[in-house]
N, C-alpha and C. Protein backbone atom coordinates (compact mmCIF):
# COMPACT_ATOMS: atom_id res chain seq x y z
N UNK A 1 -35.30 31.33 1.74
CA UNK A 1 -36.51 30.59 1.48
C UNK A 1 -36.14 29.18 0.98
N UNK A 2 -36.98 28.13 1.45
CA UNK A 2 -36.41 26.97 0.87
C UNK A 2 -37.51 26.70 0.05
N UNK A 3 -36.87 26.11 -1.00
CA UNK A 3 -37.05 25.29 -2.19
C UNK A 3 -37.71 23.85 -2.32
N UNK A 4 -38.44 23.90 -3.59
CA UNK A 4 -38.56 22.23 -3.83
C UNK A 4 -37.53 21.25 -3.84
N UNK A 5 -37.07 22.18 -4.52
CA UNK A 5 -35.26 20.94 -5.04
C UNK A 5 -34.47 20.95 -3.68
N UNK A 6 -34.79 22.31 -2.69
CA UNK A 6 -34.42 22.22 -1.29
C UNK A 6 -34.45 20.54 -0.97
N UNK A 7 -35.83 20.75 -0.65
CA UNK A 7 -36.37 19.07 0.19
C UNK A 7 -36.36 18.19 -0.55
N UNK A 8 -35.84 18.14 -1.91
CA UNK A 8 -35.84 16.70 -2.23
C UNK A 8 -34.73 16.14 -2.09
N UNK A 9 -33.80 17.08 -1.94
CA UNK A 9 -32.22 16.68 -1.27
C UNK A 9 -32.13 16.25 0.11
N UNK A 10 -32.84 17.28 0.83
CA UNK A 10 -32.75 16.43 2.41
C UNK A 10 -33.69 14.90 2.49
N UNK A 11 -34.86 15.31 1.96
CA UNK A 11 -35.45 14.00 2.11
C UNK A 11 -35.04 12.58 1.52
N UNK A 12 -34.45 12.27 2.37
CA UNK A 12 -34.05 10.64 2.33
C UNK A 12 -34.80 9.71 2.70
N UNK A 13 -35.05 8.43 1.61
CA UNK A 13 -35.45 6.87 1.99
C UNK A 13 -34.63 6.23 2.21
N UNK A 14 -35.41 5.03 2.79
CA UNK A 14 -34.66 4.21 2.90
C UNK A 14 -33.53 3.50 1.41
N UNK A 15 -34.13 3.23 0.53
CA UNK A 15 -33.39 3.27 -0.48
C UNK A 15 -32.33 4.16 -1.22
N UNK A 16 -32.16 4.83 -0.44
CA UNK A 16 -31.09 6.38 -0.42
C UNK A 16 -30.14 5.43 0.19
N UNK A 17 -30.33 4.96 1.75
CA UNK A 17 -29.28 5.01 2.71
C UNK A 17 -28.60 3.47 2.47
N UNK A 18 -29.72 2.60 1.87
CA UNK A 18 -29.48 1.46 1.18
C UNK A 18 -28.14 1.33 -0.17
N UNK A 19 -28.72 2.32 -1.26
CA UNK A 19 -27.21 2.56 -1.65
C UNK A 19 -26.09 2.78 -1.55
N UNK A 20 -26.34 3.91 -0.46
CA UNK A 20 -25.19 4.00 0.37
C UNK A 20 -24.17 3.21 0.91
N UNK A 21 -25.12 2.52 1.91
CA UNK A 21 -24.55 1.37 2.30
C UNK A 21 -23.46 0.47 1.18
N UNK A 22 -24.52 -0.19 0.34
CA UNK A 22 -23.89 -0.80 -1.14
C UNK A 22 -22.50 -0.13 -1.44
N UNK A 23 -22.81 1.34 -1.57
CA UNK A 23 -21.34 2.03 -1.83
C UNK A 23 -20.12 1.80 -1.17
N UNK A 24 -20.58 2.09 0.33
CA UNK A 24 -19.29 1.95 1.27
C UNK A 24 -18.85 0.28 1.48
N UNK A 25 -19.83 -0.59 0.76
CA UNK A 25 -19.55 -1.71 1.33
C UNK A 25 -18.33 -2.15 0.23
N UNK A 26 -18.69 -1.55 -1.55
CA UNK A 26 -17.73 -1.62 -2.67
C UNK A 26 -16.15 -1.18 -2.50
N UNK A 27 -16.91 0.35 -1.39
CA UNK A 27 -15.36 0.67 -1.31
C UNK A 27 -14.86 0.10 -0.50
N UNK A 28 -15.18 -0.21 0.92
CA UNK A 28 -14.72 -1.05 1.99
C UNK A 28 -13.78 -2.45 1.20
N UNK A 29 -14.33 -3.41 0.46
CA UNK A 29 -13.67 -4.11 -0.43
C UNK A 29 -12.55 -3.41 -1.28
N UNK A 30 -12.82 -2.45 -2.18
CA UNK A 30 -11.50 -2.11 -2.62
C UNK A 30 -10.31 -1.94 -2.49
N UNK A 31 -10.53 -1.07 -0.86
CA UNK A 31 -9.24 -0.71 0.21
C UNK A 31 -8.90 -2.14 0.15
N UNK A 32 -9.41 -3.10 1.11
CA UNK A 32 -8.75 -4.42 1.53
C UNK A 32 -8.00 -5.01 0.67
N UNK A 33 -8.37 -4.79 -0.77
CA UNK A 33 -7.93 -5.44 -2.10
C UNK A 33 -6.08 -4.45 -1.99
N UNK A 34 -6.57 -3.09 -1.85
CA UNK A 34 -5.66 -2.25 -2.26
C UNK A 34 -4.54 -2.50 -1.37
N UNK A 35 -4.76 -2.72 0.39
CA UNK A 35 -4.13 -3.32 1.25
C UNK A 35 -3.12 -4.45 1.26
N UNK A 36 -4.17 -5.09 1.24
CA UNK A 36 -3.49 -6.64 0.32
C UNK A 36 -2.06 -6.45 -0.18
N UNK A 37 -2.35 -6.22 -2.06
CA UNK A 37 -1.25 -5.34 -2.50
C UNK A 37 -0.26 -4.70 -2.12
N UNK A 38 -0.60 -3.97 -1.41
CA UNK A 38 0.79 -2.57 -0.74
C UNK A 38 1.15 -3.76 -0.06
N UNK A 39 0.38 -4.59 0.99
CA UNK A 39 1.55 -5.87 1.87
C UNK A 39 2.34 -6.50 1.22
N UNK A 40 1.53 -7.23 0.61
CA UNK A 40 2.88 -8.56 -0.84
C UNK A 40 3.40 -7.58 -1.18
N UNK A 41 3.00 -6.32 -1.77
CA UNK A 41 4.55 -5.81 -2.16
C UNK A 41 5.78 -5.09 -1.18
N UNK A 42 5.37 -4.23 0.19
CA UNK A 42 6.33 -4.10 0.97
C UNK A 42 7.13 -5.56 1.27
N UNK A 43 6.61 -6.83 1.78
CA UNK A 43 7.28 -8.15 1.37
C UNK A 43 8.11 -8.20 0.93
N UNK A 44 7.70 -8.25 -0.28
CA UNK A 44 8.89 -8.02 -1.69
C UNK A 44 9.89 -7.47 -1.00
N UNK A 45 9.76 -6.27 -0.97
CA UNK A 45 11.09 -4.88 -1.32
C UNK A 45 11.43 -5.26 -0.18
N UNK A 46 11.30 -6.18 1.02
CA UNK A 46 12.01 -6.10 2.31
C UNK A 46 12.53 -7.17 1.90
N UNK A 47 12.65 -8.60 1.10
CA UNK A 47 13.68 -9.24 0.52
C UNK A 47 14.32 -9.07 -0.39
N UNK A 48 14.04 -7.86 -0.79
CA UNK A 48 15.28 -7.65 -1.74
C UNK A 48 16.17 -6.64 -1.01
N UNK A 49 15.57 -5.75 0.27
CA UNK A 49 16.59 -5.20 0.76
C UNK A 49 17.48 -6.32 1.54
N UNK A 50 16.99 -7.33 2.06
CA UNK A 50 18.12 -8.18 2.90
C UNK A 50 18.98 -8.52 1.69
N UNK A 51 18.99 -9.28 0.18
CA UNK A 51 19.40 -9.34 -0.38
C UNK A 51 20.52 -8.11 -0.62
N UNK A 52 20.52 -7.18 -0.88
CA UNK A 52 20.65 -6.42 -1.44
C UNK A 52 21.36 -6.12 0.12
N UNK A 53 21.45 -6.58 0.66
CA UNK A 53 22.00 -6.29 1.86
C UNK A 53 23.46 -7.37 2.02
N UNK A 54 23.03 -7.92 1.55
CA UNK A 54 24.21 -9.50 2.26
C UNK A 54 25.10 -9.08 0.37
N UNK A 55 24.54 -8.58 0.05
CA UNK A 55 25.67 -8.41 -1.27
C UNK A 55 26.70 -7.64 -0.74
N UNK A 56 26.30 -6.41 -0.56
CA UNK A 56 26.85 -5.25 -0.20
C UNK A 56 28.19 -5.94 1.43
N UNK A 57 27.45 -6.44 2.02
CA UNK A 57 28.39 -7.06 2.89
C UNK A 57 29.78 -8.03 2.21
N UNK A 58 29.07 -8.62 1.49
CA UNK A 58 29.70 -9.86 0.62
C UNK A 58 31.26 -9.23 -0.55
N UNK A 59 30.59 -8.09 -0.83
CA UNK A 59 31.52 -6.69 -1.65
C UNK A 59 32.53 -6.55 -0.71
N UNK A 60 31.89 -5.71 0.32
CA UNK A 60 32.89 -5.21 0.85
C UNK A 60 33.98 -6.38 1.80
N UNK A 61 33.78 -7.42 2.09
CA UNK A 61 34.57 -8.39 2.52
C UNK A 61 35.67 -8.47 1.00
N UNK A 62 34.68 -8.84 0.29
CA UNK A 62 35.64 -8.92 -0.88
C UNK A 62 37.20 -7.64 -1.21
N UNK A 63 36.66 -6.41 -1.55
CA UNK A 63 36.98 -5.40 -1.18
C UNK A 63 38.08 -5.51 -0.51
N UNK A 64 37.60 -5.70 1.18
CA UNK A 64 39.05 -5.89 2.42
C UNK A 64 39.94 -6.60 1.58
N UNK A 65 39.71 -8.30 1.76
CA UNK A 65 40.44 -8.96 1.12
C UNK A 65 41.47 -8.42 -0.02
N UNK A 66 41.03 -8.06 -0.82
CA UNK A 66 41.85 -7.42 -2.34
C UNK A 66 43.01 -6.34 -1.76
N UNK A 67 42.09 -5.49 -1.10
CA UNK A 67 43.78 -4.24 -0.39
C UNK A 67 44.59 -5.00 0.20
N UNK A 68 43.99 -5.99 1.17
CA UNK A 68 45.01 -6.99 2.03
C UNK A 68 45.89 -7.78 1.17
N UNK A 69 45.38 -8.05 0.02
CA UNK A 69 46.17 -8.95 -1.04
C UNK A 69 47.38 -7.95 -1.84
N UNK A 70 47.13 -6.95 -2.41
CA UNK A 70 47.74 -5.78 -2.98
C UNK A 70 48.93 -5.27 -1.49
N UNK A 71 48.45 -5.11 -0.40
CA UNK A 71 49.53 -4.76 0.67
C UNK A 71 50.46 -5.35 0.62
N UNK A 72 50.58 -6.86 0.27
CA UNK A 72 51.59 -7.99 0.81
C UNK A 72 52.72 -7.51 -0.40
């Protein structure tokens, strides 16, 4: 059997779907904000891996060098 409190849940106005809207439009903004973020920061961490890259190269040249020096 349905209820009062049934139909006052299905029945929607326009001012129902209006909030709604409002809602998804807040969250729609948030993501982009949140997006944003995660980009500048993957950015980041991909110059510090090249960094963090040309060291490690820079080491191990060093590295060679030193056994080659110790061999002689």
């Amino acid at each position: 059997m349905v209820t009062e409190e049934d139909l006052n849940r299905v029945v929607q106005g326009p001012d129902d779907l209006e909030a709604r809207i409002e809602q998804l439009m807040k969250q729609k903004e948030i993501l982009k904000s949140a997006c944003r973020k995660a980009g500048a920061r993957i950015e980041e961490l991909e110059k510090d891996r090249e960094i963090l890259k040309q060291d490690i190269d820079r080491l191990s040249e060093d590295k060679y060098n030193l056994e080659m020096l110790l061999r002689k």
